[in-house]
ModelCIF file with pLDDT and N, C-alpha, C, O atoms, coordinates in Angstrom:
data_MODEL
#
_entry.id   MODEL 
#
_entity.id                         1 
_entity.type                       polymer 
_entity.pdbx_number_of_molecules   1 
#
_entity_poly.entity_id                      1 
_entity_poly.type                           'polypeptide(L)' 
_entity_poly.nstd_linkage                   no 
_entity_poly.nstd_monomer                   no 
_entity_poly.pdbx_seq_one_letter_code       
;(UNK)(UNK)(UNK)(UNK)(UNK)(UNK)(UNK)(UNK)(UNK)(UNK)(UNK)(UNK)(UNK)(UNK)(UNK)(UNK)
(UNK)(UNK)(UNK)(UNK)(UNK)(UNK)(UNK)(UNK)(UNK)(UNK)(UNK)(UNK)(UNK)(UNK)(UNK)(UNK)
(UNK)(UNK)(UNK)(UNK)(UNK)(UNK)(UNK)(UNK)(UNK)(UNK)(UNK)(UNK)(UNK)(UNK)(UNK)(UNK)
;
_entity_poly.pdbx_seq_one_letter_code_can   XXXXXXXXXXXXXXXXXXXXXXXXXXXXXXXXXXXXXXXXXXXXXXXX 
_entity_poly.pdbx_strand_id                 A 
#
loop_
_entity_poly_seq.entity_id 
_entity_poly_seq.num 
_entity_poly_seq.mon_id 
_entity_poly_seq.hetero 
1 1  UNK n 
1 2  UNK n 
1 3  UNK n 
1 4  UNK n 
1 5  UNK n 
1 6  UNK n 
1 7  UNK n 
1 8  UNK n 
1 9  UNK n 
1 10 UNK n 
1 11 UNK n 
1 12 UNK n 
1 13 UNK n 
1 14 UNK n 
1 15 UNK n 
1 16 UNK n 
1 17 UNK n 
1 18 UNK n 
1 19 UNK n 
1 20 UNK n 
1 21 UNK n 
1 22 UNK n 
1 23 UNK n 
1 24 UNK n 
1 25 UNK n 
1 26 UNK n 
1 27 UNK n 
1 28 UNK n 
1 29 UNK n 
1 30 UNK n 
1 31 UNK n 
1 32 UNK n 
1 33 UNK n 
1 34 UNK n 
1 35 UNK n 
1 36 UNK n 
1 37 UNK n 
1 38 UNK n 
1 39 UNK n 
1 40 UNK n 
1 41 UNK n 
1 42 UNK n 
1 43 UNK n 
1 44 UNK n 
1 45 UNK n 
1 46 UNK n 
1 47 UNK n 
1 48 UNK n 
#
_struct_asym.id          A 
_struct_asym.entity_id   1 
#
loop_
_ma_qa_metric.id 
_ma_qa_metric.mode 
_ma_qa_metric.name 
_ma_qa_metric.software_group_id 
_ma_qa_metric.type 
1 global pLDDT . pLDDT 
2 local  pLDDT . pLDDT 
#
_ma_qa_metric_global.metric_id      1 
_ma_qa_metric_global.metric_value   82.52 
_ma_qa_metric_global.model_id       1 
_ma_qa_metric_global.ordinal_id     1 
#
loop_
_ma_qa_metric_local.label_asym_id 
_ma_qa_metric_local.label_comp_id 
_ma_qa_metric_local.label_seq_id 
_ma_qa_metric_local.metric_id 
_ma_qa_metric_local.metric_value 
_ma_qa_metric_local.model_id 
_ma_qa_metric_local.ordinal_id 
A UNK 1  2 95.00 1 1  
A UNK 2  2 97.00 1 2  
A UNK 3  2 98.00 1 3  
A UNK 4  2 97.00 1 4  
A UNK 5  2 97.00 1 5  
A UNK 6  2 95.00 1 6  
A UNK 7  2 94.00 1 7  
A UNK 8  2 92.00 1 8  
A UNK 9  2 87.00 1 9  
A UNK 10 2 80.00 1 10 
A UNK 11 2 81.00 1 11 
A UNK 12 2 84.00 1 12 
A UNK 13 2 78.00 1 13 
A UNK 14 2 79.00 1 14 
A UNK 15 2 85.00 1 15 
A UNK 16 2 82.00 1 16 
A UNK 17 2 74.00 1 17 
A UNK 18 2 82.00 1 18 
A UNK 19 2 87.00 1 19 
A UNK 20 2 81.00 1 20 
A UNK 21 2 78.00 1 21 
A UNK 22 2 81.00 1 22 
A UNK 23 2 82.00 1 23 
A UNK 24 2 77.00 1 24 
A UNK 25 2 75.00 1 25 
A UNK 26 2 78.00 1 26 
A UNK 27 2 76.00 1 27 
A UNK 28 2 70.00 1 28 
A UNK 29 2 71.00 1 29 
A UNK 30 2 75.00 1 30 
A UNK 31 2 83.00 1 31 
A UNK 32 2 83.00 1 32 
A UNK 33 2 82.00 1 33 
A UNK 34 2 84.00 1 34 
A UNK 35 2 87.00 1 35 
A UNK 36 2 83.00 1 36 
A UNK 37 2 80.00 1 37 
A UNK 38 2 85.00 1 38 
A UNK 39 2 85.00 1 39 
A UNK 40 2 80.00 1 40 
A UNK 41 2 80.00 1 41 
A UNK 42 2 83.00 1 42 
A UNK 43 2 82.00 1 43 
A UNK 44 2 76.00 1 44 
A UNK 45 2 78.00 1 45 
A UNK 46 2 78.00 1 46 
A UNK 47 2 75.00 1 47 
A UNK 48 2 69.00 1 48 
#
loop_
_atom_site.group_PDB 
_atom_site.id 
_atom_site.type_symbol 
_atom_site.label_atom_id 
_atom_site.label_alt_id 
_atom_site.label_comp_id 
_atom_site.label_asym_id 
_atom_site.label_entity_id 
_atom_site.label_seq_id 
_atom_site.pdbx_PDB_ins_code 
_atom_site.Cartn_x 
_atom_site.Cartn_y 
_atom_site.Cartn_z 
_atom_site.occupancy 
_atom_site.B_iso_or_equiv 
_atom_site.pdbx_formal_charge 
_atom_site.auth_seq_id 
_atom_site.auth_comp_id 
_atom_site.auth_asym_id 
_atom_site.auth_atom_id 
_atom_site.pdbx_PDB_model_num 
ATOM 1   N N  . UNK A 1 1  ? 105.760 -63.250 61.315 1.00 95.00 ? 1  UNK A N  1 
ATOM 2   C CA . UNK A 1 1  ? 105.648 -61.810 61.537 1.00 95.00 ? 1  UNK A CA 1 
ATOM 3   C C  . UNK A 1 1  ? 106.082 -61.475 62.967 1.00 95.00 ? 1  UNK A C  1 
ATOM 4   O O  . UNK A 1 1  ? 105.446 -61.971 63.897 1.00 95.00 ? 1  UNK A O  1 
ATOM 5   N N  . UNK A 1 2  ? 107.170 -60.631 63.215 1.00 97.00 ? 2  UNK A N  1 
ATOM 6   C CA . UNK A 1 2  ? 107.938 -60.295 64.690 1.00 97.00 ? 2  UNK A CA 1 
ATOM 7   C C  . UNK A 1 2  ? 108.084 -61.013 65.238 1.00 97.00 ? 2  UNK A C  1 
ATOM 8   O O  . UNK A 1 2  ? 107.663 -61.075 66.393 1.00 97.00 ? 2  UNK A O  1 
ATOM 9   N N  . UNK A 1 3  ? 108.851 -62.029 64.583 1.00 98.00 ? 3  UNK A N  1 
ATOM 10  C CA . UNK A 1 3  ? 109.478 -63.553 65.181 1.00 98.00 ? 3  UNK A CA 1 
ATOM 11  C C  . UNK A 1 3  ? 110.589 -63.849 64.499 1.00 98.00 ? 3  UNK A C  1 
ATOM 12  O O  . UNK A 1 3  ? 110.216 -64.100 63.353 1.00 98.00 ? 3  UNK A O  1 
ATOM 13  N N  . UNK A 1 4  ? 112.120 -63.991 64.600 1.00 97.00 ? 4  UNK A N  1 
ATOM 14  C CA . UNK A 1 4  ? 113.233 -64.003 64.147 1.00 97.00 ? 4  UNK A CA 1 
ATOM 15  C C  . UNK A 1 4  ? 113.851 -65.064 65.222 1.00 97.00 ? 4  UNK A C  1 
ATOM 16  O O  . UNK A 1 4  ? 113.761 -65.219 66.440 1.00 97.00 ? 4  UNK A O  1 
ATOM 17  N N  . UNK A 1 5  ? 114.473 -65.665 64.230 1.00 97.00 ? 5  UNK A N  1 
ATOM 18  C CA . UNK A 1 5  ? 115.195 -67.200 64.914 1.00 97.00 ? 5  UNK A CA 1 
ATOM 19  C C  . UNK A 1 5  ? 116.446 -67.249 64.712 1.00 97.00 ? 5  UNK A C  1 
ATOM 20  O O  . UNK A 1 5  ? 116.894 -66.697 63.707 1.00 97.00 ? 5  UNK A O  1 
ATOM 21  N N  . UNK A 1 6  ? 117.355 -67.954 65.666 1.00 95.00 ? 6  UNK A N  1 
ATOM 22  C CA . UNK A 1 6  ? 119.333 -67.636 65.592 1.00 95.00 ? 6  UNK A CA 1 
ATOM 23  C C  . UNK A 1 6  ? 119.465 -69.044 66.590 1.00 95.00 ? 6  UNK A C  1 
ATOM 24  O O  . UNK A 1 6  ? 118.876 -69.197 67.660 1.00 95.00 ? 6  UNK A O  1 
ATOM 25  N N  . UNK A 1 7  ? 120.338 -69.958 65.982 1.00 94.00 ? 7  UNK A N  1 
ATOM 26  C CA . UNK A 1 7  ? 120.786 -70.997 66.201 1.00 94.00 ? 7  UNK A CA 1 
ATOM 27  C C  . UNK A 1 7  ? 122.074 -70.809 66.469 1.00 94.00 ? 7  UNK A C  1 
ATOM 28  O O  . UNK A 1 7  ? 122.735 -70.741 65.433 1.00 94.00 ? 7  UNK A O  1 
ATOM 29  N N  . UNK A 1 8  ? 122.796 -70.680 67.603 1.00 92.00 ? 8  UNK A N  1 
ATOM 30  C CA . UNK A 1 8  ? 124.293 -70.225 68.043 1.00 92.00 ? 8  UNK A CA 1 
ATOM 31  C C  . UNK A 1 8  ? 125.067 -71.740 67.733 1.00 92.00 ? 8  UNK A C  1 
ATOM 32  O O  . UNK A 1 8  ? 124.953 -72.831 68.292 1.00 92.00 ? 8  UNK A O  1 
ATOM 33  N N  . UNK A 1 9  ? 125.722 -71.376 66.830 1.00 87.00 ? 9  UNK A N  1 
ATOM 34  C CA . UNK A 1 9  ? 127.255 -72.767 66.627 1.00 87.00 ? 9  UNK A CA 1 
ATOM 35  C C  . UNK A 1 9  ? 128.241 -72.292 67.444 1.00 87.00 ? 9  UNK A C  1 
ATOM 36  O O  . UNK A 1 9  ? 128.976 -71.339 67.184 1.00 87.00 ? 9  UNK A O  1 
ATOM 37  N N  . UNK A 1 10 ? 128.258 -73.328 68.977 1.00 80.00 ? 10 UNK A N  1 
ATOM 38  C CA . UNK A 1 10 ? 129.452 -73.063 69.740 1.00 80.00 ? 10 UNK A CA 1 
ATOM 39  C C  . UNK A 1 10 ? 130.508 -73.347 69.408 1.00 80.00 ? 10 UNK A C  1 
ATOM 40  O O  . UNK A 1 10 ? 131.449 -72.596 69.665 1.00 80.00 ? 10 UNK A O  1 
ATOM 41  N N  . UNK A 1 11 ? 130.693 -74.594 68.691 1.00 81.00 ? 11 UNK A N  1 
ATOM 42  C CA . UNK A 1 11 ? 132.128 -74.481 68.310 1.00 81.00 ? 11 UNK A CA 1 
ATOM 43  C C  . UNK A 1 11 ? 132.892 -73.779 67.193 1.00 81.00 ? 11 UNK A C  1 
ATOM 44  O O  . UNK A 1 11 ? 134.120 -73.811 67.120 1.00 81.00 ? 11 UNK A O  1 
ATOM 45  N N  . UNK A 1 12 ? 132.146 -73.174 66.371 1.00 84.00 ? 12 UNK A N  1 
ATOM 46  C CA . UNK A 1 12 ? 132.119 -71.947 65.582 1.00 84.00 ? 12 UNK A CA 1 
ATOM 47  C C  . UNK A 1 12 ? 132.384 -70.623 66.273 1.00 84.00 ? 12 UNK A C  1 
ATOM 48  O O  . UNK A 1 12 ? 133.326 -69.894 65.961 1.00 84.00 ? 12 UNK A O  1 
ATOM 49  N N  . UNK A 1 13 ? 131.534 -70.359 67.197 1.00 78.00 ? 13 UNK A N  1 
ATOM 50  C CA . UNK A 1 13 ? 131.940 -69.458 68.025 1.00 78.00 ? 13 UNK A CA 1 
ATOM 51  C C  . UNK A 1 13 ? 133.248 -69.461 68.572 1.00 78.00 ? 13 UNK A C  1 
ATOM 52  O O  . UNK A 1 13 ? 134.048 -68.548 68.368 1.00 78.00 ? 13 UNK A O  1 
ATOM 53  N N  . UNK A 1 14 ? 133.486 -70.464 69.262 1.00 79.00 ? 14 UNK A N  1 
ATOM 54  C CA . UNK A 1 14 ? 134.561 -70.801 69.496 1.00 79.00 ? 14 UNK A CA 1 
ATOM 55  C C  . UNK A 1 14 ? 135.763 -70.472 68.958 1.00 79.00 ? 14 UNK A C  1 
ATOM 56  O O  . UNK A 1 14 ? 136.772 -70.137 69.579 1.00 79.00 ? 14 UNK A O  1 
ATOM 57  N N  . UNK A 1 15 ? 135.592 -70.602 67.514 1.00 85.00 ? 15 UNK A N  1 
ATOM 58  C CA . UNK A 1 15 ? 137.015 -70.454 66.571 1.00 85.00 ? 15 UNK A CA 1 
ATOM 59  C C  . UNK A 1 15 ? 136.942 -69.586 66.176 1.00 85.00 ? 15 UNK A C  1 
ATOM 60  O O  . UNK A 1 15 ? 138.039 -69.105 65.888 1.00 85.00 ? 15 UNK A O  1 
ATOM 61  N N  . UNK A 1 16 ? 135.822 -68.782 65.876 1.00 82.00 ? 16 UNK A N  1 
ATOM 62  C CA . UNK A 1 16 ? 135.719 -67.299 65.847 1.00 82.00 ? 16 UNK A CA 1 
ATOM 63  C C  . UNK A 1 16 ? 136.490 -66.407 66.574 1.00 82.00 ? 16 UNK A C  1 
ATOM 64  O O  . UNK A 1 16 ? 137.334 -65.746 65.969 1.00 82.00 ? 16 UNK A O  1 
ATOM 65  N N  . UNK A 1 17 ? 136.324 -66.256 67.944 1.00 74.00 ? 17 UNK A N  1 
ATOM 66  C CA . UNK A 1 17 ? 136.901 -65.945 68.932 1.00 74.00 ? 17 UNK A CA 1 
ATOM 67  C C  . UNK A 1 17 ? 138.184 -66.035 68.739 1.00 74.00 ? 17 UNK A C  1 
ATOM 68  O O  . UNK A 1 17 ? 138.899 -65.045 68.579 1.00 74.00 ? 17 UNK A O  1 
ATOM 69  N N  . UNK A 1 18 ? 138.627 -67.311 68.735 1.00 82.00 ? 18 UNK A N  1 
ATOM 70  C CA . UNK A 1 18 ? 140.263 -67.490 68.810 1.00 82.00 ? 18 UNK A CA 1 
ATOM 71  C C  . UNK A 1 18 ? 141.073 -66.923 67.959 1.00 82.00 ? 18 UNK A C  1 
ATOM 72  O O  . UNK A 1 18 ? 142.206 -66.489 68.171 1.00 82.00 ? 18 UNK A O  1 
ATOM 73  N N  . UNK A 1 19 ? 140.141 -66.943 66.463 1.00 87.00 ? 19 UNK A N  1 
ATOM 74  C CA . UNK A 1 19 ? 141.025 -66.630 65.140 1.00 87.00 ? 19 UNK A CA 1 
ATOM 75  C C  . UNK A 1 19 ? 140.902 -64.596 64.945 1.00 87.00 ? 19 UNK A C  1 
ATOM 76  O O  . UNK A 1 19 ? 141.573 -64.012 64.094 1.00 87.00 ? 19 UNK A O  1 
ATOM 77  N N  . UNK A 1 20 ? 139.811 -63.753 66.032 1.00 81.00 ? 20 UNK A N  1 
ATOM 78  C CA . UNK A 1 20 ? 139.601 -62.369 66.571 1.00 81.00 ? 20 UNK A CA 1 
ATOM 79  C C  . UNK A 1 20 ? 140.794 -62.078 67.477 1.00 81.00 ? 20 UNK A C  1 
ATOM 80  O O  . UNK A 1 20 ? 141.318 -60.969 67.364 1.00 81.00 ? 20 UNK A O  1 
ATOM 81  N N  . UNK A 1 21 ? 141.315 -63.001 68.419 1.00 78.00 ? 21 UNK A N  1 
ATOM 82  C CA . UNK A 1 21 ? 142.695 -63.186 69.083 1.00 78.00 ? 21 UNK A CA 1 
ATOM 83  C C  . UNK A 1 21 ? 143.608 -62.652 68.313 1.00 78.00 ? 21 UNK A C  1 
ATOM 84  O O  . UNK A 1 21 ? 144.159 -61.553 68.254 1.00 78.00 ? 21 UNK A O  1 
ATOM 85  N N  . UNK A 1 22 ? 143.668 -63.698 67.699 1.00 81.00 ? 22 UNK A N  1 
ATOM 86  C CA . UNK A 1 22 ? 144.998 -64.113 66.719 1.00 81.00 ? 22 UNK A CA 1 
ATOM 87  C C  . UNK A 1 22 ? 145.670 -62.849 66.045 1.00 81.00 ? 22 UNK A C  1 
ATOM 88  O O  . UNK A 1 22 ? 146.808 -62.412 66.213 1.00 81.00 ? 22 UNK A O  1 
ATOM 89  N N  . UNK A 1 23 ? 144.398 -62.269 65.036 1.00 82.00 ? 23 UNK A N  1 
ATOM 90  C CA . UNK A 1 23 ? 144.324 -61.389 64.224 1.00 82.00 ? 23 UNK A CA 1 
ATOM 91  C C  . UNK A 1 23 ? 144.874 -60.605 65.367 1.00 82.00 ? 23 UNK A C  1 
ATOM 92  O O  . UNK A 1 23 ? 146.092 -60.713 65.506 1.00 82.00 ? 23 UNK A O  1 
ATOM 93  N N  . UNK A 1 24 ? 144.190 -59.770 66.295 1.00 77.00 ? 24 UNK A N  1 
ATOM 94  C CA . UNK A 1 24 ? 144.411 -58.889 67.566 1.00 77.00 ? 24 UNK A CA 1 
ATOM 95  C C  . UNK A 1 24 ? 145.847 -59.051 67.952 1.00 77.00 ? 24 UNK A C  1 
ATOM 96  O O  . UNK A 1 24 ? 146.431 -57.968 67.998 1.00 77.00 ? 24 UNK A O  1 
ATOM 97  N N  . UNK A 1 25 ? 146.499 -59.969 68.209 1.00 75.00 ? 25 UNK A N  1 
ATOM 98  C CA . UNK A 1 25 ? 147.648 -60.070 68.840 1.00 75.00 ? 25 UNK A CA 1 
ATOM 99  C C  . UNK A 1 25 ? 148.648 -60.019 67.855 1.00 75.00 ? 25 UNK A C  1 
ATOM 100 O O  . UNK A 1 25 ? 149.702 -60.027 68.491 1.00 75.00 ? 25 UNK A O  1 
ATOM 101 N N  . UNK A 1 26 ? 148.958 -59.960 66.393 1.00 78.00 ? 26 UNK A N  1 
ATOM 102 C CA . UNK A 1 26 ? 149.523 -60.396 65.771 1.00 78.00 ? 26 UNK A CA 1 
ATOM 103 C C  . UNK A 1 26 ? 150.020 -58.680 65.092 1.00 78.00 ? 26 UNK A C  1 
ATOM 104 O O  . UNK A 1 26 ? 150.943 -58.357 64.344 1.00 78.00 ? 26 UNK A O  1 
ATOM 105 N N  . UNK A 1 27 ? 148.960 -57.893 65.741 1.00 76.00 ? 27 UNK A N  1 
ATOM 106 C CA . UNK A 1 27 ? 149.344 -56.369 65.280 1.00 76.00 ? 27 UNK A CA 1 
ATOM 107 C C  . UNK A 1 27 ? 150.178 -55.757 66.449 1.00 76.00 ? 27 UNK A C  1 
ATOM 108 O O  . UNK A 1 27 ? 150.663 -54.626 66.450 1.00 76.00 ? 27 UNK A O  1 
ATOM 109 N N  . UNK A 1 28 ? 150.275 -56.769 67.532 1.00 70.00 ? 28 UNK A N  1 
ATOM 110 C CA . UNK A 1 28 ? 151.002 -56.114 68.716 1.00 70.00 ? 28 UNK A CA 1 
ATOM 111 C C  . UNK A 1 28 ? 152.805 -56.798 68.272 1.00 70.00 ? 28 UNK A C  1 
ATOM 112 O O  . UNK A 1 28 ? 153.879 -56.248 68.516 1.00 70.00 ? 28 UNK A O  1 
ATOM 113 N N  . UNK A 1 29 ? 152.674 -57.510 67.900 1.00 71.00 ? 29 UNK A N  1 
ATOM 114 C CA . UNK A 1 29 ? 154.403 -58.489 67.702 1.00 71.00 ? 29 UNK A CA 1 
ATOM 115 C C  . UNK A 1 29 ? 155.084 -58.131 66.394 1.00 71.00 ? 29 UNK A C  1 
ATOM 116 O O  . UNK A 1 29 ? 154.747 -57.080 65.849 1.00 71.00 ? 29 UNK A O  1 
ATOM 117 N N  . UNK A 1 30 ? 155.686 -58.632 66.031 1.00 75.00 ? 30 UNK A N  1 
ATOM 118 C CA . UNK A 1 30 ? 156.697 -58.754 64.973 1.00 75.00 ? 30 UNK A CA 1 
ATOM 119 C C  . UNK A 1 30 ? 156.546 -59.907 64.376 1.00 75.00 ? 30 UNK A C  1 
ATOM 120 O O  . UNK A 1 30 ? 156.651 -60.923 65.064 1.00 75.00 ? 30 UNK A O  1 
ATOM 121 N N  . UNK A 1 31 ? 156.277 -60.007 63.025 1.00 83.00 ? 31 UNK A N  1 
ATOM 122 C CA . UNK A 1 31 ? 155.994 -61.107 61.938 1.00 83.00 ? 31 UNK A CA 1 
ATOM 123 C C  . UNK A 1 31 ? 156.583 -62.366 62.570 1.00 83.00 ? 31 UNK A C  1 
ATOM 124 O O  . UNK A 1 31 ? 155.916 -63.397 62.490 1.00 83.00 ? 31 UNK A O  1 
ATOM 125 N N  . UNK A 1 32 ? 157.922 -62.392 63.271 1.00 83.00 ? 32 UNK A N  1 
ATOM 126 C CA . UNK A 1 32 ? 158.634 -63.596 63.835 1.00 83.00 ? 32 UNK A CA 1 
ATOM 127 C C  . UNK A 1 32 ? 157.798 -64.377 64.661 1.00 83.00 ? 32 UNK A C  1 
ATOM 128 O O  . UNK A 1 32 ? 157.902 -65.603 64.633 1.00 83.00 ? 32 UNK A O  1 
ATOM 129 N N  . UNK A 1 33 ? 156.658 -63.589 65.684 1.00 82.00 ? 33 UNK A N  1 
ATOM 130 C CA . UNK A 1 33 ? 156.272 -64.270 66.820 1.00 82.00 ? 33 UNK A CA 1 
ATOM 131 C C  . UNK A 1 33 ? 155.040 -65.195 66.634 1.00 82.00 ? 33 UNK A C  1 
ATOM 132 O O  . UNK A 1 33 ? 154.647 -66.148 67.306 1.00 82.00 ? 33 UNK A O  1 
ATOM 133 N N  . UNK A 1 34 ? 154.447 -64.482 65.257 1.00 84.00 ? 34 UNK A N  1 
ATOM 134 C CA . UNK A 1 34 ? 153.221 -65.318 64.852 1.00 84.00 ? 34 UNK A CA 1 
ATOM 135 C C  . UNK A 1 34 ? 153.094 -66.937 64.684 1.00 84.00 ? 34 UNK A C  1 
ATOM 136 O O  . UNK A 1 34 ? 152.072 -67.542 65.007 1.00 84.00 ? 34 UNK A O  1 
ATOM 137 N N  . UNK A 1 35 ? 154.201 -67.539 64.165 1.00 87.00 ? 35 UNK A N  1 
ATOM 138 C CA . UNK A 1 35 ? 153.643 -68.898 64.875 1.00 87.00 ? 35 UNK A CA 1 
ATOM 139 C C  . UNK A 1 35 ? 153.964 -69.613 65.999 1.00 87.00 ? 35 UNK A C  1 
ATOM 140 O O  . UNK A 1 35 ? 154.224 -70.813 66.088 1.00 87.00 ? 35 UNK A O  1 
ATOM 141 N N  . UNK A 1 36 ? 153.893 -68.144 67.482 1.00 83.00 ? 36 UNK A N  1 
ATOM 142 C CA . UNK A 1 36 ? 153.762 -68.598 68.277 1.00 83.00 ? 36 UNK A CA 1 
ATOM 143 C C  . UNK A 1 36 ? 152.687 -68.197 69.078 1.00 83.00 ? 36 UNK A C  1 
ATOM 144 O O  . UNK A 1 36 ? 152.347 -68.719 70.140 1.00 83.00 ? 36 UNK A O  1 
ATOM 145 N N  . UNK A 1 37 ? 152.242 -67.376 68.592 1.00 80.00 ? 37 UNK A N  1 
ATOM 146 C CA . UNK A 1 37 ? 150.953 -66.856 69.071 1.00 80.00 ? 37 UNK A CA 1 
ATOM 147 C C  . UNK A 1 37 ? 150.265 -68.124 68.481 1.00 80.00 ? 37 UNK A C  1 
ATOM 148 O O  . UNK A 1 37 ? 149.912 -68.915 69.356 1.00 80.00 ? 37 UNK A O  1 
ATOM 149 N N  . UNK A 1 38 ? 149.960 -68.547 67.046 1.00 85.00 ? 38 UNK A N  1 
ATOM 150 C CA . UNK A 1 38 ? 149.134 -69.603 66.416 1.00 85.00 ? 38 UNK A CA 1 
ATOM 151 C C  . UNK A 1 38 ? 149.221 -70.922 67.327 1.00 85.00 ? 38 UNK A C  1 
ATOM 152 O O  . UNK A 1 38 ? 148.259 -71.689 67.326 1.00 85.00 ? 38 UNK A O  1 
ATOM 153 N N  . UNK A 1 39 ? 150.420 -71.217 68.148 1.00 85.00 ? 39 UNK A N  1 
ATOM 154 C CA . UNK A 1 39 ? 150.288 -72.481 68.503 1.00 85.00 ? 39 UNK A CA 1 
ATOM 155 C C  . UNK A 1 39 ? 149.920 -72.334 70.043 1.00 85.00 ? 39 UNK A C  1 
ATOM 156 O O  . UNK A 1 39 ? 149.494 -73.301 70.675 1.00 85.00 ? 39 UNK A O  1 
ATOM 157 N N  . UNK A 1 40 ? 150.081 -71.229 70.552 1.00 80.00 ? 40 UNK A N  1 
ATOM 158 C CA . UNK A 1 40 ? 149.919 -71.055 72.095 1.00 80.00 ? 40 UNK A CA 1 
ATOM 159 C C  . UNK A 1 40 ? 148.360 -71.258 72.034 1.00 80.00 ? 40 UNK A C  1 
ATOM 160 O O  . UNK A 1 40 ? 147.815 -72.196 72.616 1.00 80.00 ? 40 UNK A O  1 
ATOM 161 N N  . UNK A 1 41 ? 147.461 -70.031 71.061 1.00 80.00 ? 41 UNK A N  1 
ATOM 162 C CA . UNK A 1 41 ? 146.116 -69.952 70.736 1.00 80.00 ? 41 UNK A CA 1 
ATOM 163 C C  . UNK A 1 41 ? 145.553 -71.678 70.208 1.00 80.00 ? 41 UNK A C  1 
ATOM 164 O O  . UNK A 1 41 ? 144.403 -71.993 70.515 1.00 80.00 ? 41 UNK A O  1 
ATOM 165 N N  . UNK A 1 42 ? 146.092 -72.302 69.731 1.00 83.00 ? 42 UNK A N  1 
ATOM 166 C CA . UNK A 1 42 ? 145.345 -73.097 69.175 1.00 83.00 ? 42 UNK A CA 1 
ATOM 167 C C  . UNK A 1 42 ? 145.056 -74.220 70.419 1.00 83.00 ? 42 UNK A C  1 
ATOM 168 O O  . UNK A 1 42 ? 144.033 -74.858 70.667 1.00 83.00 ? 42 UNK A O  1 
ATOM 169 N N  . UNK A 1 43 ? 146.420 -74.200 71.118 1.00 82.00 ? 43 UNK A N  1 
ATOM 170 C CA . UNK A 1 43 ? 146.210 -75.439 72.500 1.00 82.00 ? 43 UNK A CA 1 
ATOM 171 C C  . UNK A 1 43 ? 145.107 -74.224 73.546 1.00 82.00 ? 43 UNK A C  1 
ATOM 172 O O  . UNK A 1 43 ? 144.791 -74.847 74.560 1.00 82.00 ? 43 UNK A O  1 
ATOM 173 N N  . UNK A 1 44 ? 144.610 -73.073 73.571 1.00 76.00 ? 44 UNK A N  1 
ATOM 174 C CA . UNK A 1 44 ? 143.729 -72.610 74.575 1.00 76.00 ? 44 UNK A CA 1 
ATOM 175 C C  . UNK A 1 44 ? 142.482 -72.786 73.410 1.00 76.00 ? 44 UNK A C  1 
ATOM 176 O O  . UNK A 1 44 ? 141.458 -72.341 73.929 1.00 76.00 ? 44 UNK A O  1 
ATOM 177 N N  . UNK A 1 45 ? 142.294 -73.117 72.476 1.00 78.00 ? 45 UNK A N  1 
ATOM 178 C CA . UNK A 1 45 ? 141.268 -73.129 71.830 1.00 78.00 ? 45 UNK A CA 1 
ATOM 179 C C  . UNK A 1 45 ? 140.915 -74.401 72.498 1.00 78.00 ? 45 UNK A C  1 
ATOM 180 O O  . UNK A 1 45 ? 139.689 -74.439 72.610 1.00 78.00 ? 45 UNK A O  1 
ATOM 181 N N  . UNK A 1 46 ? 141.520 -75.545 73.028 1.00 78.00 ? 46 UNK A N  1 
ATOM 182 C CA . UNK A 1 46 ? 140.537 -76.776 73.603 1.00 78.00 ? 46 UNK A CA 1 
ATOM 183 C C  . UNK A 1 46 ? 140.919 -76.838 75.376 1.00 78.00 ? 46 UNK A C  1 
ATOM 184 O O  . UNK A 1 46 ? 140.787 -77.858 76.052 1.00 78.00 ? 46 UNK A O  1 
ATOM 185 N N  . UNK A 1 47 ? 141.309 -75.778 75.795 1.00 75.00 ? 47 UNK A N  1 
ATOM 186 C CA . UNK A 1 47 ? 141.329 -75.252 76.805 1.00 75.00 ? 47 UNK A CA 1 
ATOM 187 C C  . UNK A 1 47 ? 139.763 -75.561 77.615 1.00 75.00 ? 47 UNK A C  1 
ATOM 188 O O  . UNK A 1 47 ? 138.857 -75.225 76.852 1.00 75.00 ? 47 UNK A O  1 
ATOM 189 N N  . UNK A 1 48 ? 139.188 -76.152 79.053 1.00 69.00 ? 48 UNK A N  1 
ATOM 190 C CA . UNK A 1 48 ? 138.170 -75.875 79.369 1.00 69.00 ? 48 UNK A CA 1 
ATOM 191 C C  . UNK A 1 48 ? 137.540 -74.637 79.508 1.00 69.00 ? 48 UNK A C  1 
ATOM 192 O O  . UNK A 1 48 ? 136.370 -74.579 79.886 1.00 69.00 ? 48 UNK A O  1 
#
């Protein structure tokens, strides 16, 4: 009773984020650029 619990998955988060990018950037380009957005995003996904 008025106690609610949330276990954060960082590396979930993580890819969450990246794949909110992706989507985001992919309405700014032209169908051509998308798998370069996918591969630029995926090497900053293990980015420190």
């Amino acid at each position: 009773e008025n106690l609610w619990g949330l276990e954060i998955d960082s590396e979930r988060e993580a890819d969450s984020h990246i794949s909110t990018v992706k989507q985001t950037m992919k309405t700014l380009v032209a169908p051509k650029m998308y798998h370069e957005i996918d591969r630029q995003l995926d090497l900053a996904r293990h980015s420190p």
